[in-house]
Protein backbone atom coordinates (compact mmCIF):
# COMPACT_ATOMS: atom_id res chain seq x y z
CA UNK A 1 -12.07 -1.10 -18.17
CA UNK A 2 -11.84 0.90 -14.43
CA UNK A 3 -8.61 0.55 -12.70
CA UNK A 4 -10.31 -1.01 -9.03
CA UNK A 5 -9.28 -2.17 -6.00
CA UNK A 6 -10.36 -4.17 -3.24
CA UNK A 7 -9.95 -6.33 -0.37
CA UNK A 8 -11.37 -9.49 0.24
CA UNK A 9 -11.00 -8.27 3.49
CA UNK A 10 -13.24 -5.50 4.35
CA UNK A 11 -14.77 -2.95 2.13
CA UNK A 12 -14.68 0.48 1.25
CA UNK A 13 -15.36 2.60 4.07
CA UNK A 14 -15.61 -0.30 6.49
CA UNK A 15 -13.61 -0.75 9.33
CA UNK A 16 -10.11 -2.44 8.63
CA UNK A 17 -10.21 -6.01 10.87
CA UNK A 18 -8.18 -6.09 14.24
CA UNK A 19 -5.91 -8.54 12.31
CA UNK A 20 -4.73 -6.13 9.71
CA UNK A 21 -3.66 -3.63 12.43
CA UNK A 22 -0.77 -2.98 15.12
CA UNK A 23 -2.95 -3.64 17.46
CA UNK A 24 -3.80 -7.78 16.32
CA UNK A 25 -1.57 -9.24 14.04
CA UNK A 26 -0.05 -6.88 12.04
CA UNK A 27 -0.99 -8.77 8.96
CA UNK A 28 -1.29 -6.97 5.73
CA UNK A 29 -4.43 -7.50 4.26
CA UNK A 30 -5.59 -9.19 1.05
CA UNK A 31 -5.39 -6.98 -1.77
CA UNK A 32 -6.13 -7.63 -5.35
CA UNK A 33 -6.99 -5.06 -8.90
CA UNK A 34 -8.00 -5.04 -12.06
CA UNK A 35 -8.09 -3.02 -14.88
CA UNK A 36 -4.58 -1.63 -15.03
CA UNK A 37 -3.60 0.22 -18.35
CA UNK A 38 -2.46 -2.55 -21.17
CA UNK A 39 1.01 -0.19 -20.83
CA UNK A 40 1.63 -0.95 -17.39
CA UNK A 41 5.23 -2.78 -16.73
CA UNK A 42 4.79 -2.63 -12.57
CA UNK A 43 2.36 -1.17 -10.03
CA UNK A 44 3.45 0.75 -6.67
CA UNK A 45 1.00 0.89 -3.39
CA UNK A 46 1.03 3.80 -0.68
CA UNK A 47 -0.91 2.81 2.33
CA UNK A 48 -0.73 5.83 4.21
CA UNK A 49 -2.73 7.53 6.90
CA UNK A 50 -3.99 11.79 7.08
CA UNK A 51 -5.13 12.03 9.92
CA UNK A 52 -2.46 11.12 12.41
CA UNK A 53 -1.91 13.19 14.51
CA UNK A 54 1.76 14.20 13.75
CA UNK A 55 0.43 14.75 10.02
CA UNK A 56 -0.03 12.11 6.77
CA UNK A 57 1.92 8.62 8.39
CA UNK A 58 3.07 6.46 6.10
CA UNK A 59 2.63 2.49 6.66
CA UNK A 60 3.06 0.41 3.44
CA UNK A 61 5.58 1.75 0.93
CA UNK A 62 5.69 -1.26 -1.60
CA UNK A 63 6.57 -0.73 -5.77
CA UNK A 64 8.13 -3.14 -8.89
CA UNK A 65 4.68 -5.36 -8.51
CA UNK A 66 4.82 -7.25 -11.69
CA UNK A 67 2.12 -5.81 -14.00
CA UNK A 68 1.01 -9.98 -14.20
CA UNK A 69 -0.14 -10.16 -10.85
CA UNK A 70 -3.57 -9.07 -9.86
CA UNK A 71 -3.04 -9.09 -6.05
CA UNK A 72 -0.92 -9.07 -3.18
CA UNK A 73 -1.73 -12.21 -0.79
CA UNK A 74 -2.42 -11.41 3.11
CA UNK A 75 0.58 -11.35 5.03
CA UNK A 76 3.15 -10.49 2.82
CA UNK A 77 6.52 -10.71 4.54
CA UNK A 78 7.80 -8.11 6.20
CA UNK A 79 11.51 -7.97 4.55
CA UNK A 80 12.67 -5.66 1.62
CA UNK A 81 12.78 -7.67 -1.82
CA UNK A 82 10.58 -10.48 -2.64
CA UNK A 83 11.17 -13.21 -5.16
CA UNK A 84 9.46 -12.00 -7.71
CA UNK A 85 11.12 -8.58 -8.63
CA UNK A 86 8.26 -6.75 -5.95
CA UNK A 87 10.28 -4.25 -3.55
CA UNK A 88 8.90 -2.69 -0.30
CA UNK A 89 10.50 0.71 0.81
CA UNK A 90 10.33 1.98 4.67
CA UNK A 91 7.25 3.17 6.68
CA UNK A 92 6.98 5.59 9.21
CA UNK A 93 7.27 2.91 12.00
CA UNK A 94 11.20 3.35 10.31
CA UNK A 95 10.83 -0.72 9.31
CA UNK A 96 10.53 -2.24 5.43
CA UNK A 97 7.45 -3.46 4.61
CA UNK A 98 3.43 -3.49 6.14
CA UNK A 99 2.73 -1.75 9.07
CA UNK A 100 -0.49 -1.90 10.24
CA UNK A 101 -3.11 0.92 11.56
CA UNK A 102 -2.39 1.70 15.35
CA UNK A 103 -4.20 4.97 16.11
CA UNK A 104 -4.19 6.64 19.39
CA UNK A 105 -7.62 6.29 21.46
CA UNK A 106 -10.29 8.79 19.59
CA UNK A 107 -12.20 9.30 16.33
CA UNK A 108 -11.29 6.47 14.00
CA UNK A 109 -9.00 7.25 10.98
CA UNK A 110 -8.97 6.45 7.56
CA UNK A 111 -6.76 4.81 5.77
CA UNK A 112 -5.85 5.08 2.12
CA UNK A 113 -4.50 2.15 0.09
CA UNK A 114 -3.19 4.10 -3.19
CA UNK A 115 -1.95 2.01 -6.29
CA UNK A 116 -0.25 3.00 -9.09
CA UNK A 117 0.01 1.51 -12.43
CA UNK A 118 3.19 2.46 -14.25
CA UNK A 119 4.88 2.42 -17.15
CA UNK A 120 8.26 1.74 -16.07
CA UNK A 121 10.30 -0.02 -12.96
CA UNK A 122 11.16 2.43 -10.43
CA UNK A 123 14.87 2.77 -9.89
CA UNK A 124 15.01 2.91 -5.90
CA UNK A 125 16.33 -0.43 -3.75
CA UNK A 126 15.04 -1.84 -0.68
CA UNK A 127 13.71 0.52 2.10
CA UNK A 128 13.01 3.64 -0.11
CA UNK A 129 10.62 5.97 1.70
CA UNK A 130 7.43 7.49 0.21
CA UNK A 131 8.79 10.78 -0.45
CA UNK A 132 11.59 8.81 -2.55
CA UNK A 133 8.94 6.68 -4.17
CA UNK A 134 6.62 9.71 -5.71
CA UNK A 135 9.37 11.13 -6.65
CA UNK A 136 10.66 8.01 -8.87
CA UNK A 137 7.32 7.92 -10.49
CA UNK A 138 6.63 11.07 -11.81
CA UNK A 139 6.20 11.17 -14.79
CA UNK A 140 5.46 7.50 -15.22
CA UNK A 141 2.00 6.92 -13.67
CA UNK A 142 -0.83 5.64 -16.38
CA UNK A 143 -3.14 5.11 -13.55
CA UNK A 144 -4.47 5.36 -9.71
CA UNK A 145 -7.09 4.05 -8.17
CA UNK A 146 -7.58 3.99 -4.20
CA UNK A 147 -9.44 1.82 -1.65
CA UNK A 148 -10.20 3.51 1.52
CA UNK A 149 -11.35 1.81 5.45
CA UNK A 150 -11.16 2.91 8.36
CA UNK A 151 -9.87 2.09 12.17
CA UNK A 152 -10.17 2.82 15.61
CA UNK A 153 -9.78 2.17 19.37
């Protein structure tokens, strides 16, 4: 079975919703997989952003999703743990949790929702930044799949 993921949301390549993004709601979006590696104990997202302007921004840094769920519902709270064992690090915005596409006036951008599926929890706490968050996983990763959209004003 492939490793996939989508959104219920939008699709890939299409344009994220206003909803999703700094500029609406700041909702995260719906998220859900499949075909994770029968190994996997917990999967880790990077939502991240190359073509900002100041370089590769960071805006979802979230890891310890239970290897039983298949998704992450829209809106997940912006706070650090959640009640079932799922942990979201810091973004670039310097907050825990989703932060959504706000891109300065131009081109739109794309935006890459990476997932993980590992063999192992990852050993960081509450408001862990990406660079902490590849680091914990190496070595661990069974899988990765991506879903990419894009966004602009």
């Amino acid at each position: 079975m492939t490793f996939t993921l989508q959104s219920t949301a939008f699709g890939p390549g299409a344009e994220i919703p206003r909803i999703y993004t700094g500029l609406g709601e700041d909702r995260s979006p719906p998220l859900r997989w499949s075909g994770a590696p029968p190994d996997t104990k917990t999967l880790a997202l990077i939502m991240h952003d190359p073509d900002a302007p100041a370089g590769d921004f960071t805006h979802w840094v979230i890891f310890n999703i239970p290897a039983v769920r298949g998704e992450l519902p829209e809106d997940t709270p912006h706070r650090g743990d959640l009640v079932d064992g799922t942990v979201q690090g810091r973004n670039d915005f310097d907050r825990e949790g989703y932060g959504g596409p706000k891109p300065p006036p131009g081109r739109p951008h794309n935006y890459h929702f990476d997932l993980y599926a590992l063999d192992a929890m990852v050993e960081l706490k509450a408001g862990a930044d990406r660079e902490a968050l590849e680091q914990a996983m190496q070595g661990h990763v069974l899988a990765r799949t991506e879903l990419t959209a894009r966004f602009g004003v």
